[in-house]
C-alpha atoms as a PDB file:
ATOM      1  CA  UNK A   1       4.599  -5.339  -8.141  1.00  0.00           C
ATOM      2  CA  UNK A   2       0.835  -5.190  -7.022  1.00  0.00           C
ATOM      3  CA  UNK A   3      -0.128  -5.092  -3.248  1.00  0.00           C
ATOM      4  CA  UNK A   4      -3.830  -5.984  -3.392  1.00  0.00           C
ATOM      5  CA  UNK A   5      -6.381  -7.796  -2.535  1.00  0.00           C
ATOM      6  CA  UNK A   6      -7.657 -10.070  -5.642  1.00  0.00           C
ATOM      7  CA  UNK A   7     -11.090 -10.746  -4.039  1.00  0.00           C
ATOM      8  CA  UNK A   8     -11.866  -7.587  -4.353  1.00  0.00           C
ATOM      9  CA  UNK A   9     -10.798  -7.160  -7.633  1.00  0.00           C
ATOM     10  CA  UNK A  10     -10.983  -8.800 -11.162  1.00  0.00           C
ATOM     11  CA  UNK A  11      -7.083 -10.018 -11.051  1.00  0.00           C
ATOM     12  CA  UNK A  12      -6.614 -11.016 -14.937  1.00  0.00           C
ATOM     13  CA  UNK A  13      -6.681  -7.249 -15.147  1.00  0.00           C
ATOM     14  CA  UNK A  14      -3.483  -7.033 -13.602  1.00  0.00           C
ATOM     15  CA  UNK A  15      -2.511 -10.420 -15.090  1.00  0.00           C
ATOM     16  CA  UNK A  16       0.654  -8.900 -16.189  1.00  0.00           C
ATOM     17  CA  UNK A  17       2.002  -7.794 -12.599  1.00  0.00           C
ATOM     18  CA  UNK A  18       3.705  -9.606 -10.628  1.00  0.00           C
ATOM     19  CA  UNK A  19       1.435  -9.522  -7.453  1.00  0.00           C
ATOM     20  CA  UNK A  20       1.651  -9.378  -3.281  1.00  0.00           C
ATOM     21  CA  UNK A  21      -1.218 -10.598  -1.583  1.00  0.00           C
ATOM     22  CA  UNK A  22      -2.451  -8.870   1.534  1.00  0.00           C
ATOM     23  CA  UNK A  23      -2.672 -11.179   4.341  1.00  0.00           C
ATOM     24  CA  UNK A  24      -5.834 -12.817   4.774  1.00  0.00           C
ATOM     25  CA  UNK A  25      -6.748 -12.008   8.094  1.00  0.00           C
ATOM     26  CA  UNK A  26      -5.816  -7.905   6.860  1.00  0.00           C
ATOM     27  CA  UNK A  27      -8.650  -7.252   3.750  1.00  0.00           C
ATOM     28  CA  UNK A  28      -7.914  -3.987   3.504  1.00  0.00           C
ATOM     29  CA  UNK A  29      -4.078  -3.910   3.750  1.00  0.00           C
ATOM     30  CA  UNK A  30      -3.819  -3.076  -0.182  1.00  0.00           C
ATOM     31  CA  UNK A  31      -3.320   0.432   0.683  1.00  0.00           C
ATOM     32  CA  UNK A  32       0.393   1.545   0.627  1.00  0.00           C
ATOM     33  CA  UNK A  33       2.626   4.710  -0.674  1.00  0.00           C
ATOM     34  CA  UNK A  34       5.060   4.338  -2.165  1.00  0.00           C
ATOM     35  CA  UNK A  35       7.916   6.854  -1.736  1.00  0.00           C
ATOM     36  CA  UNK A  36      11.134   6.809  -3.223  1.00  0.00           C
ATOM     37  CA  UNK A  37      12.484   3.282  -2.837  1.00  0.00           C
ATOM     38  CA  UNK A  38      10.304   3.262   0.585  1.00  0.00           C
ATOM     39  CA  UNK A  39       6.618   2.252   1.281  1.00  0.00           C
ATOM     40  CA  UNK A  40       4.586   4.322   3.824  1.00  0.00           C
ATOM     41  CA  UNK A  41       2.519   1.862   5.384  1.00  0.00           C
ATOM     42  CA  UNK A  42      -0.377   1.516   8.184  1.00  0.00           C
ATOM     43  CA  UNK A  43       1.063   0.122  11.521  1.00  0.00           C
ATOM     44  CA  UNK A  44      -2.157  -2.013  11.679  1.00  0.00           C
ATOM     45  CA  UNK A  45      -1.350  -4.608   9.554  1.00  0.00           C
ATOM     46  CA  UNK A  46       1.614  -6.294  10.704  1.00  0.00           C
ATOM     47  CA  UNK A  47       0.869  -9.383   8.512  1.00  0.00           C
ATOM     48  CA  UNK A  48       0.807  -7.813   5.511  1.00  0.00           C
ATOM     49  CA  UNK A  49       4.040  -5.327   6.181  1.00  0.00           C
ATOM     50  CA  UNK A  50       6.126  -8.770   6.943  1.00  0.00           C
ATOM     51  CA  UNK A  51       5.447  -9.881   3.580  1.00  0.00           C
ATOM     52  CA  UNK A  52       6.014  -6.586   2.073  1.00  0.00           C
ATOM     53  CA  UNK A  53       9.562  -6.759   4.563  1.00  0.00           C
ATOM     54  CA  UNK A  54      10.296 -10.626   3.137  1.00  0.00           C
ATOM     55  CA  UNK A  55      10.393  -8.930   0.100  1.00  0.00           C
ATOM     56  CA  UNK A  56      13.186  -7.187   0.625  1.00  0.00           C
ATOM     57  CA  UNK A  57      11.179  -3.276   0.647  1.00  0.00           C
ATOM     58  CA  UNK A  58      11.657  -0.696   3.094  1.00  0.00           C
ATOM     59  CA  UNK A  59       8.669   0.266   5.018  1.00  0.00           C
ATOM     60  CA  UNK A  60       7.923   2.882   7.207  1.00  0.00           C
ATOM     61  CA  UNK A  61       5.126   1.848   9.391  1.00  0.00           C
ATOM     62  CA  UNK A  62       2.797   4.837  10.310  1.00  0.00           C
ATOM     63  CA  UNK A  63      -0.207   4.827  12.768  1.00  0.00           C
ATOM     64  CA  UNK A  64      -3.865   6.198  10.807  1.00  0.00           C
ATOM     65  CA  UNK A  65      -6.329   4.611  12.986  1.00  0.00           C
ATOM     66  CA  UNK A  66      -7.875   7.967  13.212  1.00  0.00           C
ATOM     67  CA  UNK A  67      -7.946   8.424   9.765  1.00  0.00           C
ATOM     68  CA  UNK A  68      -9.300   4.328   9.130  1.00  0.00           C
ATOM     69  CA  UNK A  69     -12.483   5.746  11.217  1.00  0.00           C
ATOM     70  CA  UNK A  70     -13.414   8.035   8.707  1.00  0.00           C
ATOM     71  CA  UNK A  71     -11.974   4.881   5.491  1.00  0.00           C
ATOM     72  CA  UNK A  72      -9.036   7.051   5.226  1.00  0.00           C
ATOM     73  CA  UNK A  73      -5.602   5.693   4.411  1.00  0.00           C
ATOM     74  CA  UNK A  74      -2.656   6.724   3.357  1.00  0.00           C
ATOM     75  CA  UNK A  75      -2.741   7.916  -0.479  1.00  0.00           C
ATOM     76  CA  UNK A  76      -6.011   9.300  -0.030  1.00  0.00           C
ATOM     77  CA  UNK A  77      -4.417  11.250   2.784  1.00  0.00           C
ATOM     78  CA  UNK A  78      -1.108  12.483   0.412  1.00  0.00           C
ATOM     79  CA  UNK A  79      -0.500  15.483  -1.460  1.00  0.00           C
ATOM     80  CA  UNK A  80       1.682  14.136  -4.357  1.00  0.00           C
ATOM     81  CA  UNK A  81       4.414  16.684  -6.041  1.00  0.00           C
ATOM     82  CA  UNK A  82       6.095  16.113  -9.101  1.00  0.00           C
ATOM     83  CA  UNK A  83       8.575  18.592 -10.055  1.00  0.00           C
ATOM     84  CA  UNK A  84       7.519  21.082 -13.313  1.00  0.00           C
ATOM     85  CA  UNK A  85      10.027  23.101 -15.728  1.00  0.00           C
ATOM     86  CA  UNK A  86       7.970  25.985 -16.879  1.00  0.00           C
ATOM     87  CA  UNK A  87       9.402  26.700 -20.812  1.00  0.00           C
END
């Protein structure tokens, strides 16, 4: 599934994903992390979390309004670790 925003993008791109609109009213709400079976998610758009919730996915709400002043969110604010065998 896509979270997104398809006026902002070209959605026949993505034509094979099954796609969640962000709310209207909450442009920018196509930002989301996805951890586990969990989705970290800004606390500022409650429209667009219901719809993630109606889905049936876990979210974890968190407040970045400090980081939105600077247009940070929350993957561009994650370090992302992957576990690695050396051989």
């Amino acid at each position: 599934m896509l979270l997104g925003n398809r006026a902002w993008v070209a959605p026949e791109v993505f034509a094979r994903l099954e796609w969640l609109d962000v709310a209207p009213e909450e442009p920018r709400a196509g930002n989301a992390l996805l951890v586990g079976d969990a989705v970290v998610f800004p606390q500022a758009y409650p429209e667009t979390c219901a719809r993630l919730a109606a889905r049936g996915i876990a979210v974890q709400t968190v407040d970045v309004s400090e980081l939105a002043k600077a247009e940070g969110a929350v993957t561009c604010c994650s370090l992302i670790f992957t576990e690695h065998q050396d051989k």
